[in-house]
C-alpha atoms as a PDB file:
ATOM      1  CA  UNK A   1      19.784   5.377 -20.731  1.00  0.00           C
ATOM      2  CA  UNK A   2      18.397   5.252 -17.135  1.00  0.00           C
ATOM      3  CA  UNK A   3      15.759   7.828 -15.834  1.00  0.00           C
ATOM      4  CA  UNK A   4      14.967   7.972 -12.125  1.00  0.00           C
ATOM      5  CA  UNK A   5      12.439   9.656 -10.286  1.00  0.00           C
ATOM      6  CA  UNK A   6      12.750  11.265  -6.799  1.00  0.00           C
ATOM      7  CA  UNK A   7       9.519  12.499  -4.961  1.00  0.00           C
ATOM      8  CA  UNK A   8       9.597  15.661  -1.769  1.00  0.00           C
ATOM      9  CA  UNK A   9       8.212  18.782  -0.953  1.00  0.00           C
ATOM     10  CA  UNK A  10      11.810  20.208  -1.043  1.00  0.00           C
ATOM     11  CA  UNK A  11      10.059  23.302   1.341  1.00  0.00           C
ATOM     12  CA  UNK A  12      13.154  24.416   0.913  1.00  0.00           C
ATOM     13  CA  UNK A  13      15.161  22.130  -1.317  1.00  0.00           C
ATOM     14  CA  UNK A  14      18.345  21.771   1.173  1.00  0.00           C
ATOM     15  CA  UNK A  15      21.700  20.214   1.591  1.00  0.00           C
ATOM     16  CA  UNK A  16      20.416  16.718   2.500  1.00  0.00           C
ATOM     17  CA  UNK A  17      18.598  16.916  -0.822  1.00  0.00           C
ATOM     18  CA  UNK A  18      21.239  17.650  -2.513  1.00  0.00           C
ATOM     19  CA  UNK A  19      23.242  14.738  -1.343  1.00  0.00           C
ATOM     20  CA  UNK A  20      20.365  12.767  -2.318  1.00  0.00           C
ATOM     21  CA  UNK A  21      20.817  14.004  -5.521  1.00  0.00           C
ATOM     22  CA  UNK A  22      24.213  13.206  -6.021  1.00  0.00           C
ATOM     23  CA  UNK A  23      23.701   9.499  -4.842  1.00  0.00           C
ATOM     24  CA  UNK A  24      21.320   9.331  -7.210  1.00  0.00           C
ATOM     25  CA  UNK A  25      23.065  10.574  -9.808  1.00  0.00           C
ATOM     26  CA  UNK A  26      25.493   7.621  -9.430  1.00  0.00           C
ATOM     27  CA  UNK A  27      22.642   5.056 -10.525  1.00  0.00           C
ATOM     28  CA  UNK A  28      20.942   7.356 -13.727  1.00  0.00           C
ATOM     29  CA  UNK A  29      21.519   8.909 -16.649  1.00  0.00           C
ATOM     30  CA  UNK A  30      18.542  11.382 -15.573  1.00  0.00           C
ATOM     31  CA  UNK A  31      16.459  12.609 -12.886  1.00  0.00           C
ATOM     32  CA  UNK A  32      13.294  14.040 -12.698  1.00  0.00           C
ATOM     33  CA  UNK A  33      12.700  15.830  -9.314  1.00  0.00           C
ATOM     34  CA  UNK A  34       8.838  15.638  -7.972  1.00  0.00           C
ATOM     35  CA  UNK A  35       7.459  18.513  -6.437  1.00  0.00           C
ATOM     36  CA  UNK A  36       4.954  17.245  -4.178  1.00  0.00           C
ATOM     37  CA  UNK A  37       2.252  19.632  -2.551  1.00  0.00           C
ATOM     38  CA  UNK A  38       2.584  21.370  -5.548  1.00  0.00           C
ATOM     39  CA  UNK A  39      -0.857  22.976  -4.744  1.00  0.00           C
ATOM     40  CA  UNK A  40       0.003  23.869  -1.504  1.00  0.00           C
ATOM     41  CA  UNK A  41       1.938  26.796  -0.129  1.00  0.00           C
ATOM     42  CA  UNK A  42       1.981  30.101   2.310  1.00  0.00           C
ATOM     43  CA  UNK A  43       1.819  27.771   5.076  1.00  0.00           C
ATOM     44  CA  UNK A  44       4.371  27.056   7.877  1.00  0.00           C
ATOM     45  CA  UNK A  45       4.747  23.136   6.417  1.00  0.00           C
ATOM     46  CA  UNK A  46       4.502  24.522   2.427  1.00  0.00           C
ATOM     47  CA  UNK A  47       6.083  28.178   2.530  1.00  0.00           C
ATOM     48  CA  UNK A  48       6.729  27.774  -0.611  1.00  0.00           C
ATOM     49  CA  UNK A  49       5.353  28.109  -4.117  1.00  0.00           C
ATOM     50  CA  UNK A  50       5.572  25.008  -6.732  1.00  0.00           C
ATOM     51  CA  UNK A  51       7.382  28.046  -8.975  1.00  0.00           C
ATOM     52  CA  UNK A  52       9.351  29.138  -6.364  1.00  0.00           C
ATOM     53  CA  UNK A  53      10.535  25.387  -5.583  1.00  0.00           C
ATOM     54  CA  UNK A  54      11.819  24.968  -8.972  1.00  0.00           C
ATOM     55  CA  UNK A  55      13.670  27.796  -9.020  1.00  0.00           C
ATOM     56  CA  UNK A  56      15.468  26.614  -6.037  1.00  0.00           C
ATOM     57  CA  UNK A  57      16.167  23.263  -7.867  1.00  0.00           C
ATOM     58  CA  UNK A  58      16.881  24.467 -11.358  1.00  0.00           C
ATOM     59  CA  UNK A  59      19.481  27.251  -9.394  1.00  0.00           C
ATOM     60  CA  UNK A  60      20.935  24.638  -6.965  1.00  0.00           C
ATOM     61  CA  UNK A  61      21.591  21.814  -9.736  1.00  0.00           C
ATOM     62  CA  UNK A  62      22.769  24.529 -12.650  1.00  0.00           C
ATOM     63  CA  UNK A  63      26.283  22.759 -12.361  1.00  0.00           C
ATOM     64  CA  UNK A  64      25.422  19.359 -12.174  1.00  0.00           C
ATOM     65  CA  UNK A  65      26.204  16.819 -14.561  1.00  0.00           C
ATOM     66  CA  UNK A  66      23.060  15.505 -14.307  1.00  0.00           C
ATOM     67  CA  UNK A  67      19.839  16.225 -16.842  1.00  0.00           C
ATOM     68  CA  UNK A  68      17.296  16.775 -13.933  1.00  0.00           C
ATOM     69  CA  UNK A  69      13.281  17.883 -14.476  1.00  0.00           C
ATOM     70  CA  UNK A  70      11.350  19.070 -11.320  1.00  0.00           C
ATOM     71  CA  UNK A  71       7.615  18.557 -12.070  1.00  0.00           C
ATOM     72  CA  UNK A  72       4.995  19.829 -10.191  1.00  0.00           C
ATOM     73  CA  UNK A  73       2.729  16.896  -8.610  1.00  0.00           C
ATOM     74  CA  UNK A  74      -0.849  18.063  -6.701  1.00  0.00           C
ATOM     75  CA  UNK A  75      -1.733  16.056  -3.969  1.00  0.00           C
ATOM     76  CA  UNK A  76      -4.550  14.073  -4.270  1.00  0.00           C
ATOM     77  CA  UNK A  77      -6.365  12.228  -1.736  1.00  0.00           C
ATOM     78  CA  UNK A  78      -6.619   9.128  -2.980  1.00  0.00           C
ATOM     79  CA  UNK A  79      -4.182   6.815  -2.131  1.00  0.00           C
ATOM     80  CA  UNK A  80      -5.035   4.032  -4.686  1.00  0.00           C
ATOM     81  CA  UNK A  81      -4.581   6.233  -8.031  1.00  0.00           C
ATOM     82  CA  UNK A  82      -1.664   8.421  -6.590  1.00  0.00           C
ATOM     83  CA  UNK A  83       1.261   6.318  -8.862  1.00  0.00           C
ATOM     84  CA  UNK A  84      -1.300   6.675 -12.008  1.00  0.00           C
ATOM     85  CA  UNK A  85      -1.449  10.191 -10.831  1.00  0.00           C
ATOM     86  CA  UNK A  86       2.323  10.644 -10.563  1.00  0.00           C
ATOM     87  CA  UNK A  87       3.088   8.815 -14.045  1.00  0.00           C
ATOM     88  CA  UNK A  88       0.321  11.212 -15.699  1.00  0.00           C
ATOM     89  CA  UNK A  89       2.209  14.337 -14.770  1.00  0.00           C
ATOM     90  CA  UNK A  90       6.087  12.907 -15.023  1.00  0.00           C
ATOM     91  CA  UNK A  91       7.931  11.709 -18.637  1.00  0.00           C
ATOM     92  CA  UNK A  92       9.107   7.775 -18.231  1.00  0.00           C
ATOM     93  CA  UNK A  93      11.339   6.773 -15.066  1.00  0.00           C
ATOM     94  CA  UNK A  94      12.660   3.356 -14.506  1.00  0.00           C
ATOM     95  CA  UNK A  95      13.486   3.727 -10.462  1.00  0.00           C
ATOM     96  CA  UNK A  96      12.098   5.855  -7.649  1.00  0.00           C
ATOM     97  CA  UNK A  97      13.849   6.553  -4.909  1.00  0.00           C
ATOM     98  CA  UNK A  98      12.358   7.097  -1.305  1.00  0.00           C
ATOM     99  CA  UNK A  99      11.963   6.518   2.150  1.00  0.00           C
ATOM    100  CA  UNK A 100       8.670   7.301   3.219  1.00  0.00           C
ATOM    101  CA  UNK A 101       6.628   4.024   3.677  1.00  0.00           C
ATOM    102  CA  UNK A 102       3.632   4.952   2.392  1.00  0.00           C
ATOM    103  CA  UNK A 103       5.300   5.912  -1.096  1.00  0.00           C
ATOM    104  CA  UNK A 104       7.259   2.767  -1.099  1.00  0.00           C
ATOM    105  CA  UNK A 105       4.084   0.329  -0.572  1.00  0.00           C
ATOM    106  CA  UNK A 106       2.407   2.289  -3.301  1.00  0.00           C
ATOM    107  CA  UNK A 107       5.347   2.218  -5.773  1.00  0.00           C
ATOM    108  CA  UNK A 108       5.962  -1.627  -5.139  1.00  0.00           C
ATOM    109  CA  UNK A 109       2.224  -2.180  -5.827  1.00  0.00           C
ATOM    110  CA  UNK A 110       2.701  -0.838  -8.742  1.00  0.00           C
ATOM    111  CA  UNK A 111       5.482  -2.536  -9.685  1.00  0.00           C
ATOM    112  CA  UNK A 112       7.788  -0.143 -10.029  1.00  0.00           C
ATOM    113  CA  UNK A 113      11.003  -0.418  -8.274  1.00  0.00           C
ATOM    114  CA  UNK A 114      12.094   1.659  -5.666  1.00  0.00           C
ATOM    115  CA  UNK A 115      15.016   2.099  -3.850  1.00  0.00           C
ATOM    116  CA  UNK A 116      15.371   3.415  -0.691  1.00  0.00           C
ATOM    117  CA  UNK A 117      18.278   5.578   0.753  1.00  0.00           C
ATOM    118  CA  UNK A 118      19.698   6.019   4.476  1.00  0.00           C
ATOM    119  CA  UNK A 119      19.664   9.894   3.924  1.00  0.00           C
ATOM    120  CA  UNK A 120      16.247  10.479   3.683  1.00  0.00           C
ATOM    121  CA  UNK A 121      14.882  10.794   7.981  1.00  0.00           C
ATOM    122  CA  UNK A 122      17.777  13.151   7.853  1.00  0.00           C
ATOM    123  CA  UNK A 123      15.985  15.290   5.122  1.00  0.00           C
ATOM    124  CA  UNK A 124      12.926  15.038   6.629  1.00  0.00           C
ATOM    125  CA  UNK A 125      14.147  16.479   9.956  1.00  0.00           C
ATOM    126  CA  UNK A 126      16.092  18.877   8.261  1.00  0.00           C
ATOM    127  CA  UNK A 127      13.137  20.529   6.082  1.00  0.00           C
ATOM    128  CA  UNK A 128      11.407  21.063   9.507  1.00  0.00           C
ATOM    129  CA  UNK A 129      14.758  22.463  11.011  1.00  0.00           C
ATOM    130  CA  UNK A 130      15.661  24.844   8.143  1.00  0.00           C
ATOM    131  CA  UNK A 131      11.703  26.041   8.434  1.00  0.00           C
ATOM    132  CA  UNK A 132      12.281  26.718  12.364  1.00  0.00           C
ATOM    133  CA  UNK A 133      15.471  28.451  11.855  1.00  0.00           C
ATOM    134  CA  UNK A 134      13.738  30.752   9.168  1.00  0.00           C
ATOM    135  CA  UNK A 135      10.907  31.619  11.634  1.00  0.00           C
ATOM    136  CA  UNK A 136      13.880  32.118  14.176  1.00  0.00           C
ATOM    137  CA  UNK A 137      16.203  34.141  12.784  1.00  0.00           C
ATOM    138  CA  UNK A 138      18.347  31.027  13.092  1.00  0.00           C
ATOM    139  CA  UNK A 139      21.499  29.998  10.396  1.00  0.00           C
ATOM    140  CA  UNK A 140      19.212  28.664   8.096  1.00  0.00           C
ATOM    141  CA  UNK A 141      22.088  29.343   5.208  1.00  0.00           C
ATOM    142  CA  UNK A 142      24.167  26.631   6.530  1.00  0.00           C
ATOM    143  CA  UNK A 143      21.736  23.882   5.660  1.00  0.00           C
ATOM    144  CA  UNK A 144      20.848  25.093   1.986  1.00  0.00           C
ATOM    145  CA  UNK A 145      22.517  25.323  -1.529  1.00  0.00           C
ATOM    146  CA  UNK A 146      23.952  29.275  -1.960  1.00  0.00           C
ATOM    147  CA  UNK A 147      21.516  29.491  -4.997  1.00  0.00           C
ATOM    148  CA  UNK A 148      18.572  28.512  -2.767  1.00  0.00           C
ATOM    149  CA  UNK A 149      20.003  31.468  -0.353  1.00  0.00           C
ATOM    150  CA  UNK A 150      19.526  33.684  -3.579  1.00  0.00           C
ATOM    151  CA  UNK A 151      16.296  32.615  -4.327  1.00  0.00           C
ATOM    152  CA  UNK A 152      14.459  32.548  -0.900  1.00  0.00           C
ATOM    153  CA  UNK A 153      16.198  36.651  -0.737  1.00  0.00           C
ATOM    154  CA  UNK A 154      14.671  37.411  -3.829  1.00  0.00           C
ATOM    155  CA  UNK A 155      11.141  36.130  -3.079  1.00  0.00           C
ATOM    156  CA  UNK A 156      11.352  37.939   0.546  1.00  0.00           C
ATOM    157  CA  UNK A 157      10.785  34.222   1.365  1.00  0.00           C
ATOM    158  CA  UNK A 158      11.955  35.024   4.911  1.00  0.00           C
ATOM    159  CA  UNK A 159       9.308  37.686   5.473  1.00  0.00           C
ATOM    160  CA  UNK A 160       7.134  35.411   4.047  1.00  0.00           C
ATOM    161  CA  UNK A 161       7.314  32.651   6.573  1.00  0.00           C
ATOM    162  CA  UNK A 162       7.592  35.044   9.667  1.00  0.00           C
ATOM    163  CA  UNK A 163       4.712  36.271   9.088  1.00  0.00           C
ATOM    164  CA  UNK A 164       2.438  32.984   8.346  1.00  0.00           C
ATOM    165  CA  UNK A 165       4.292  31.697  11.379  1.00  0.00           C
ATOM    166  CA  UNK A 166       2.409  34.355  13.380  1.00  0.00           C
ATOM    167  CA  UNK A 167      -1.323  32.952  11.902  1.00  0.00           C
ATOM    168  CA  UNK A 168      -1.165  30.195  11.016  1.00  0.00           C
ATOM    169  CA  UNK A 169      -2.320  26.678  12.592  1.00  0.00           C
ATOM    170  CA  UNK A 170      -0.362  24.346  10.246  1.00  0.00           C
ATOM    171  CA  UNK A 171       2.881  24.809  12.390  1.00  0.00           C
ATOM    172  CA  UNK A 172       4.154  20.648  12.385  1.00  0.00           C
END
């Protein structure tokens, strides 16, 4: 049995982490799902609760095949320790899939393998896109699961990020 481990902020868990998902799904037997900036939300960038995100997950992934865990990882500031840091708060994974560089040099000094997908500067642009559309009254539906739809409705998630838009300085 194969256990894989797949780090993002999923602020909102969308469509292009879906497909990541299911690619991944291909390789393992499980998946555990890393919430990262746990710690952080109400902010343009983090909207979103740690809670709230794994509601989105568990909803979106309720028909998959796949045993998935979404685990809440803090972000720490210390480069050095953050794999020790991840491993503390994760059960066992063999792989970790990403794209961000940083994460990759980290893993691999660690020696833990990672493997990287083609999907994943998609994602990133797409998180930022799905945020703007919220703020703008745009079709942000299009680019999410239908349970994440539900979810972000029932937390008044849309309200939510309006209004922080309006304050706040964290607007990248």
């Amino acid at each position: 049995m194969s256990r894989g481990f797949y780090i993002g902020r999923f602020q909102p868990f969308h469509n292009g982490h879906l497909s990541m998902v299911e690619q991944i799904a291909e390789d393992v037997d499980e998946l555990v799902l890393g919430i990262g900036s746990a710690d952080d939300s109400h902010t343009v960038r983090n909207p979103f609760t740690a809670g709230e995100r794994i509601m989105m997950i568990t909803k979106a992934l309720v028909d998959s095949d796949l045993v998935t865990y979404a685990v809440p990882i803090e972000d720490l500031e210390r480069n050095s320790v953050w794999v020790s840091h991840v491993q503390s708060m994760s059960p066992d994974f063999e792989v970790a899939y990403s794209n961000n560089p940083l994460v990759i040099q980290l893993f691999r000094e660690a020696n833990i393998e990672i493997r990287q997908s083609p999907m994943f500067n998609r994602e990133v642009l797409e998180g930022t896109e799905v945020r703007e559309r919220m703020i703008n009254d745009g079709d942000w539906e299009a680019l999410v699961p239908e349970a994440v739809v539900e979810v972000v409705d029932e937390i008044n998630g849309i309200e939510r990020i309006q209004m922080i838009s309006g304050s706040d300085s964290d607007v990248n």
